[in-house]
PDB file of N, CA and C in Angstrom:
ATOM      1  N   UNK A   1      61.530 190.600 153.741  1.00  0.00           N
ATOM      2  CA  UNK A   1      62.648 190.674 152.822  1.00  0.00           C
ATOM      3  C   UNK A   1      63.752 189.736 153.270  1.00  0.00           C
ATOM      4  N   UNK A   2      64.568 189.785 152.228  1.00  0.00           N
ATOM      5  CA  UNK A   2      65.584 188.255 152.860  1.00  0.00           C
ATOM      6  C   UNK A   2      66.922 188.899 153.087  1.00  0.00           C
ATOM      7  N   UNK A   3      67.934 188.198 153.649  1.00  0.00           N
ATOM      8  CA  UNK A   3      69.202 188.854 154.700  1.00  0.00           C
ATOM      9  C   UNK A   3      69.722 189.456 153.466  1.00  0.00           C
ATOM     10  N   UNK A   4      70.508 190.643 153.585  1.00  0.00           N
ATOM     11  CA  UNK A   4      71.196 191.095 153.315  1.00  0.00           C
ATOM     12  C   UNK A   4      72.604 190.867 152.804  1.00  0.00           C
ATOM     13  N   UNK A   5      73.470 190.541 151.622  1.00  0.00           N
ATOM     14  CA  UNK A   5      74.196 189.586 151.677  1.00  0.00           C
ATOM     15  C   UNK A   5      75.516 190.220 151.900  1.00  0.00           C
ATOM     16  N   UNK A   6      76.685 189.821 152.586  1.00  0.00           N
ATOM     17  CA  UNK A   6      77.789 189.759 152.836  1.00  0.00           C
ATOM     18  C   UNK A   6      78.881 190.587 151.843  1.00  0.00           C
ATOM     19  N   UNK A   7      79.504 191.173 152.114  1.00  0.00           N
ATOM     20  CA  UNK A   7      80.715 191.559 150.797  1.00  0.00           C
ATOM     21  C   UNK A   7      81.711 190.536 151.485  1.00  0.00           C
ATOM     22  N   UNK A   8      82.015 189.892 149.801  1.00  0.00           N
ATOM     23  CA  UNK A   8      83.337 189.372 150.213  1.00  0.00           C
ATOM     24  C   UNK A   8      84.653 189.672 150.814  1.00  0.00           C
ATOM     25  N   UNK A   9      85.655 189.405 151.517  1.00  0.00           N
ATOM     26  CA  UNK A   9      86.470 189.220 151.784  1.00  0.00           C
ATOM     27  C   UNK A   9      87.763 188.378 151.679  1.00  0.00           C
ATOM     28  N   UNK A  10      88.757 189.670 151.380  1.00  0.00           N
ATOM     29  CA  UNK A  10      90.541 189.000 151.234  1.00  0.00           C
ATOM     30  C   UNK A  10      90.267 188.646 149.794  1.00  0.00           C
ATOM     31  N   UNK A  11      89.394 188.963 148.938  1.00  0.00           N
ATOM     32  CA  UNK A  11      89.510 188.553 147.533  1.00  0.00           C
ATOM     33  C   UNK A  11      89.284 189.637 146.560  1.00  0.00           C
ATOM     34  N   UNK A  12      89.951 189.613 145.186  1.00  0.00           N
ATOM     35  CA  UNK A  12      90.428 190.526 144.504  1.00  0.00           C
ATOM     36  C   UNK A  12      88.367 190.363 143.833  1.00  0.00           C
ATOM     37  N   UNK A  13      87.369 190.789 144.645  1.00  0.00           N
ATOM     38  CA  UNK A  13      86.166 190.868 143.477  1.00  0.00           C
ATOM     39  C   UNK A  13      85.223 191.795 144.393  1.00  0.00           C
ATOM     40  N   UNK A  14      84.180 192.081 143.566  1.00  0.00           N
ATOM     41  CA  UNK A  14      83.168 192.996 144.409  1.00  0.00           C
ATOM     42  C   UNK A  14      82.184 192.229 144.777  1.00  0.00           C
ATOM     43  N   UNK A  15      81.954 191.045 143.894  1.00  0.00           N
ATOM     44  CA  UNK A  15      80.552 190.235 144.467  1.00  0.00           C
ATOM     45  C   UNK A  15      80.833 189.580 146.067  1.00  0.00           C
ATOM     46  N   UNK A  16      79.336 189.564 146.033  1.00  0.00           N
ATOM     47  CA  UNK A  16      79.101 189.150 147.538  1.00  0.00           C
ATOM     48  C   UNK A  16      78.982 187.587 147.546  1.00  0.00           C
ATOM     49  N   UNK A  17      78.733 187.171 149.090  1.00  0.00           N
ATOM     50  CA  UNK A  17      78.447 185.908 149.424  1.00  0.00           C
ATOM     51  C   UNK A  17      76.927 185.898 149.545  1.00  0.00           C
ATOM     52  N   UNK A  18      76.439 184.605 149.404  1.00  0.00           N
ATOM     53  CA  UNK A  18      74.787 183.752 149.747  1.00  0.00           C
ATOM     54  C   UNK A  18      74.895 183.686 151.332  1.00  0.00           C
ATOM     55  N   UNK A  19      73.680 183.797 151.486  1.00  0.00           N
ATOM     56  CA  UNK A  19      73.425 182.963 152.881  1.00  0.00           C
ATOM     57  C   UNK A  19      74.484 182.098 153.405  1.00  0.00           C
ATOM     58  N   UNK A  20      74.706 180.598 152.602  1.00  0.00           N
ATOM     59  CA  UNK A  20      75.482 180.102 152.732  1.00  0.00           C
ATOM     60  C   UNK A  20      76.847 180.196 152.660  1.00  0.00           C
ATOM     61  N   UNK A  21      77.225 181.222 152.870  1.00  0.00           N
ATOM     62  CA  UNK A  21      79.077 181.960 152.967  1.00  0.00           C
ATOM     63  C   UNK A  21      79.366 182.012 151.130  1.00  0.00           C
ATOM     64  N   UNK A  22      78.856 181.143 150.235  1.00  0.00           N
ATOM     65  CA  UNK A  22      79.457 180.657 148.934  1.00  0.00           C
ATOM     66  C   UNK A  22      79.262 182.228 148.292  1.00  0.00           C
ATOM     67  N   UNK A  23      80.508 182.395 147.310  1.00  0.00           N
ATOM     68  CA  UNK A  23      80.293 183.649 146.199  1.00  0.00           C
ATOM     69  C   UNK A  23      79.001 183.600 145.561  1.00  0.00           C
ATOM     70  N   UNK A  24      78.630 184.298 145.532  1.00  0.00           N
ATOM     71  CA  UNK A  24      77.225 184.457 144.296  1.00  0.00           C
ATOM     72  C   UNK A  24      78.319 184.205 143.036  1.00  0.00           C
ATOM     73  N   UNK A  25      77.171 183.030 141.894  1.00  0.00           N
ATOM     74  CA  UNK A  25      77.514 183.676 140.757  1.00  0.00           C
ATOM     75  C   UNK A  25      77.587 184.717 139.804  1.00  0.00           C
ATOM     76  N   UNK A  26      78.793 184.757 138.940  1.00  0.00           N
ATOM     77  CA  UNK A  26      78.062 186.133 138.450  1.00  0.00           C
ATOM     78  C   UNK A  26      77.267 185.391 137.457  1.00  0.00           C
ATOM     79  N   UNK A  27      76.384 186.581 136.848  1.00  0.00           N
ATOM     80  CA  UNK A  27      75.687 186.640 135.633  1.00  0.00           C
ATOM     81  C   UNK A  27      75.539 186.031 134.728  1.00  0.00           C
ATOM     82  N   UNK A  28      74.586 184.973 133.995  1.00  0.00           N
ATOM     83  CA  UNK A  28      75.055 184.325 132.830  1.00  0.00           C
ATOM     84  C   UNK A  28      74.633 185.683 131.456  1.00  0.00           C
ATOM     85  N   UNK A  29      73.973 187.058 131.678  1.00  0.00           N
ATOM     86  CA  UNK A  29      74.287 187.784 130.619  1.00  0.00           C
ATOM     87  C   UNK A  29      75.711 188.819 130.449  1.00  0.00           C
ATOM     88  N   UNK A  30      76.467 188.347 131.046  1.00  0.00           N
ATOM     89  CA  UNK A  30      77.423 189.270 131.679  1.00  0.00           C
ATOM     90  C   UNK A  30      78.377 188.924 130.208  1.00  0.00           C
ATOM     91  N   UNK A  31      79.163 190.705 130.156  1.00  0.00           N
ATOM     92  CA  UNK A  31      79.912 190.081 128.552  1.00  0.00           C
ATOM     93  C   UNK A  31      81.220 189.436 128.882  1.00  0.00           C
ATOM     94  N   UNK A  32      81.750 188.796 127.832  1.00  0.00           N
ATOM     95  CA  UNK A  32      82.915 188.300 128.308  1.00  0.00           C
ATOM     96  C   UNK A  32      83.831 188.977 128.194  1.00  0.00           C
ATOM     97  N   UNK A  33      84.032 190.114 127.374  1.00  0.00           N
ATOM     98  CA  UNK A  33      85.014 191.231 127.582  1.00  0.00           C
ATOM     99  C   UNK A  33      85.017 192.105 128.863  1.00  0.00           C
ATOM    100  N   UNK A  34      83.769 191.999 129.544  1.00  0.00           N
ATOM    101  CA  UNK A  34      84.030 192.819 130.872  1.00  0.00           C
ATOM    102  C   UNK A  34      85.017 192.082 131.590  1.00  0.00           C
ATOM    103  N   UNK A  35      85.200 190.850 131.802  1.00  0.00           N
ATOM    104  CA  UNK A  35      85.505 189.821 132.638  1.00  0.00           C
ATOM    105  C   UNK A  35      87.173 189.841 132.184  1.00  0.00           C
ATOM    106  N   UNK A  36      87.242 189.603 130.619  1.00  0.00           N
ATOM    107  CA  UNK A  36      88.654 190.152 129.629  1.00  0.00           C
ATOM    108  C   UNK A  36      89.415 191.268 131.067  1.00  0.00           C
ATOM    109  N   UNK A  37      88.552 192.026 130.680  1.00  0.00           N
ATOM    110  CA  UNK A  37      89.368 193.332 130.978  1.00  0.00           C
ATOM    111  C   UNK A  37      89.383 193.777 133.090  1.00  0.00           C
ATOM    112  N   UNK A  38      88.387 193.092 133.379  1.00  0.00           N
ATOM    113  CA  UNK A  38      88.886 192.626 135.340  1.00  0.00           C
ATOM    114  C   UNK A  38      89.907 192.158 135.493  1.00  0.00           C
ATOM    115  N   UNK A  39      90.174 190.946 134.942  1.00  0.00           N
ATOM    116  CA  UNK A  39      91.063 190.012 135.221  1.00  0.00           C
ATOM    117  C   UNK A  39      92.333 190.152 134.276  1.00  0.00           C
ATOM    118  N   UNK A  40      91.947 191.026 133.260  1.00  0.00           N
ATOM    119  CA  UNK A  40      93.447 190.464 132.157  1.00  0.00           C
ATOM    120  C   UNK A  40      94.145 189.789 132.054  1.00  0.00           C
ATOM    121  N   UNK A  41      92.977 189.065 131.199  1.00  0.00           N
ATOM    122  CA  UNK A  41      92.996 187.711 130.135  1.00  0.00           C
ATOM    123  C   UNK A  41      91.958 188.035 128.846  1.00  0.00           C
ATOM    124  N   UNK A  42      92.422 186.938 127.881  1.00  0.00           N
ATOM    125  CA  UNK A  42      92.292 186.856 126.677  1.00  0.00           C
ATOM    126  C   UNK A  42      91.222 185.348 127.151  1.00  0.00           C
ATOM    127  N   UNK A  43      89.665 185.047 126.279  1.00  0.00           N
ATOM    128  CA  UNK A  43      89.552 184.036 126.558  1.00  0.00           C
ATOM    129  C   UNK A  43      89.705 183.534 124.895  1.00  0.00           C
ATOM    130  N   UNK A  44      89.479 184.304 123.798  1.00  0.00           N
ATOM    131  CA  UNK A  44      89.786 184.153 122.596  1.00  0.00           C
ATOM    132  C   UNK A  44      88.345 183.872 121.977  1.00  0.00           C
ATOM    133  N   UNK A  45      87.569 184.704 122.406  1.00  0.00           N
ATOM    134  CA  UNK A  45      86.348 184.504 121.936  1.00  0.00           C
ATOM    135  C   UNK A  45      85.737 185.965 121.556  1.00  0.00           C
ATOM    136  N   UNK A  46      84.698 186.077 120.848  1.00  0.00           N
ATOM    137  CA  UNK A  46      84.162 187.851 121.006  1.00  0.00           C
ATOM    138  C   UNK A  46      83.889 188.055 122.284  1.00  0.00           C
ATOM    139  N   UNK A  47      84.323 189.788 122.351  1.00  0.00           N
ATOM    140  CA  UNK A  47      84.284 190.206 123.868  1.00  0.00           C
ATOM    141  C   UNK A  47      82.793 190.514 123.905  1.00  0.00           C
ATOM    142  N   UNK A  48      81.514 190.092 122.853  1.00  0.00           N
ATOM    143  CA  UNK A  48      80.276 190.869 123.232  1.00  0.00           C
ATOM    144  C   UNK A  48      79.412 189.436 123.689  1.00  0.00           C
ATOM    145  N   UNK A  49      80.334 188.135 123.424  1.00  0.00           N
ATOM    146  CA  UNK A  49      79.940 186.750 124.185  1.00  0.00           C
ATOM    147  C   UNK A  49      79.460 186.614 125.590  1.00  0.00           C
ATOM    148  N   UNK A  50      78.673 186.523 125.783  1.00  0.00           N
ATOM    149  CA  UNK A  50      77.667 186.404 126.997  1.00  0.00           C
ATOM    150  C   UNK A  50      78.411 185.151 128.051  1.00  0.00           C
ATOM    151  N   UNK A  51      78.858 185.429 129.522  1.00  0.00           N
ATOM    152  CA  UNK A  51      78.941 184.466 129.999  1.00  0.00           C
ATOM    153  C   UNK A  51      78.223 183.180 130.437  1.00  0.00           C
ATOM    154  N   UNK A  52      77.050 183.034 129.972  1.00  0.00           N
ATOM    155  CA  UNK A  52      76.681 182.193 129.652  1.00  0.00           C
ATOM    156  C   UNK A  52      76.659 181.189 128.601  1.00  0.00           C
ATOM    157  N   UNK A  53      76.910 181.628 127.186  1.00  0.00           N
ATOM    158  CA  UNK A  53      77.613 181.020 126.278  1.00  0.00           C
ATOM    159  C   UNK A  53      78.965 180.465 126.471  1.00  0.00           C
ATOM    160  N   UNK A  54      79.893 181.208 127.192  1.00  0.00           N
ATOM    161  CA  UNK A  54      81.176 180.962 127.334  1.00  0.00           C
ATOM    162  C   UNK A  54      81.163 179.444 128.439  1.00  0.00           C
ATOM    163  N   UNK A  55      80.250 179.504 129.017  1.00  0.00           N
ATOM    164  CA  UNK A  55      80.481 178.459 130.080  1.00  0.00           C
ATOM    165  C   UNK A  55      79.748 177.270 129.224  1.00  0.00           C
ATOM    166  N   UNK A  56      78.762 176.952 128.713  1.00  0.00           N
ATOM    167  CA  UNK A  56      78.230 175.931 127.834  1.00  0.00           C
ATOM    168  C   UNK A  56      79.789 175.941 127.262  1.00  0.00           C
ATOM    169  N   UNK A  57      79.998 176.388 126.554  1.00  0.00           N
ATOM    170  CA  UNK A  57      80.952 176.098 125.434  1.00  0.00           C
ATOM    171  C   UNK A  57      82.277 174.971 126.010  1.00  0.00           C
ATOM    172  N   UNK A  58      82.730 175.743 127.256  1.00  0.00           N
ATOM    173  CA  UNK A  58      84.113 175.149 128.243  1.00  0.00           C
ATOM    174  C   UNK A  58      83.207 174.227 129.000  1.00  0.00           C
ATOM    175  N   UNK A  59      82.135 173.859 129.458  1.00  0.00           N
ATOM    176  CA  UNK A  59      81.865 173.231 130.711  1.00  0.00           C
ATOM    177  C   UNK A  59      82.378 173.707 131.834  1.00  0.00           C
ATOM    178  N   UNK A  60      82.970 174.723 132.024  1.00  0.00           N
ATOM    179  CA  UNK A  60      83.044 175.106 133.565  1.00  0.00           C
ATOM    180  C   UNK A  60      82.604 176.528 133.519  1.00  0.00           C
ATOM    181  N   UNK A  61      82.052 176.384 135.304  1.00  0.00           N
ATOM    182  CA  UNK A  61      81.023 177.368 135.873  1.00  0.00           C
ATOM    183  C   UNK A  61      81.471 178.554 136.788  1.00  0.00           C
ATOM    184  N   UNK A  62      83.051 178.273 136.928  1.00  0.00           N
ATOM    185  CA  UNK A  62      83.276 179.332 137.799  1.00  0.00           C
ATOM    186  C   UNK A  62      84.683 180.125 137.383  1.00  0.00           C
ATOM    187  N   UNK A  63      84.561 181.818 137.567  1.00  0.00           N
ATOM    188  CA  UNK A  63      85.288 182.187 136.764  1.00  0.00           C
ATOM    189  C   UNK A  63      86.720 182.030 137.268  1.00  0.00           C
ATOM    190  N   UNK A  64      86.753 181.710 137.993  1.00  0.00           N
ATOM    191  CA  UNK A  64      88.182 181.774 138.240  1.00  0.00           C
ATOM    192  C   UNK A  64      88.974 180.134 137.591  1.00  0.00           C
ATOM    193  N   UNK A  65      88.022 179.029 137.339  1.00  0.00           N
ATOM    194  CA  UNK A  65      88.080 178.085 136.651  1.00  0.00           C
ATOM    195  C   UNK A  65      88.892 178.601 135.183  1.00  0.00           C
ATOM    196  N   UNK A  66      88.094 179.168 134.744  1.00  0.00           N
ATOM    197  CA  UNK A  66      87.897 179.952 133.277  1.00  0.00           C
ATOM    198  C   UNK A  66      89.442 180.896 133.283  1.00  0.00           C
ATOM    199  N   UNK A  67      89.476 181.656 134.060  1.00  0.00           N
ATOM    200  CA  UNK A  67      90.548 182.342 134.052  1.00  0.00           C
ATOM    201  C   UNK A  67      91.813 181.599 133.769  1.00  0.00           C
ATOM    202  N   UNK A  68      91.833 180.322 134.775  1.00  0.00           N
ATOM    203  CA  UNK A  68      93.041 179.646 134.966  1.00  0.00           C
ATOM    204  C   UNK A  68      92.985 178.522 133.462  1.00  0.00           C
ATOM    205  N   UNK A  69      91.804 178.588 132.700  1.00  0.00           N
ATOM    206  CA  UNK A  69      92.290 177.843 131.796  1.00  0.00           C
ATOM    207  C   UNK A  69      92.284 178.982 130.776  1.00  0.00           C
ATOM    208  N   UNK A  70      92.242 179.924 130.577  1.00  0.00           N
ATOM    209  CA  UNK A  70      93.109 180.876 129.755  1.00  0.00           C
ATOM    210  C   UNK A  70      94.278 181.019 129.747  1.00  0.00           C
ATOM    211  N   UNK A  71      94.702 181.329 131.037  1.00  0.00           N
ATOM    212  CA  UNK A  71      96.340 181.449 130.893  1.00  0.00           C
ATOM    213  C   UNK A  71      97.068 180.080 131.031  1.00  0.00           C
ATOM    214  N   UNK A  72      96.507 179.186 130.479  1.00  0.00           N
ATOM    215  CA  UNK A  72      97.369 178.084 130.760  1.00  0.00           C
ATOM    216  C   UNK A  72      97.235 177.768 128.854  1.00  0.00           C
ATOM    217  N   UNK A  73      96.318 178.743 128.359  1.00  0.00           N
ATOM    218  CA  UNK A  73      96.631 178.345 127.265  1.00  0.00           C
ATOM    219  C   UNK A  73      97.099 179.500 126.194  1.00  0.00           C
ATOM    220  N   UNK A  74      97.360 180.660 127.238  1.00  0.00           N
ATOM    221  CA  UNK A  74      98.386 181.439 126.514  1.00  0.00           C
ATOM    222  C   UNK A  74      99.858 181.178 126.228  1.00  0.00           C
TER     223      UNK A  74
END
């Protein structure tokens, strides 16, 4: 079986780290209203939008990317 992975640390999330120290991504079926309502933000899309759609759509892959271009366009 393969290592066991890490909980992050000093950061506001539950996902863990890879092998390589890096965050796991999350999910590309993950909804985008869950993510809405973690972070509170609006991305202005349906909340039953799959994060995987949401990232095709913006070109960027990481949520905290995503986050920061929400509120920059609230």
């Amino acid at each position: 079986m393969g290592k066991k992975h890490q909980p992050a640390t000093g950061m506001n999330t539950n996902r863990t780290r890879d092998d390589n120290g890096q965050l796991r991504q999350k999910r590309a079926d993950t909804l985008v209203g869950n993510i809405e309502r973690e972070y509170d933000v609006d991305f202005g899309v349906r909340s039953d939008m799959e994060l995987g759609t949401l990232r095709q759509q913006t070109g960027l892959t990481s949520i905290d990317a995503l986050v920061n271009k929400a509120r920059e366009d609230e």
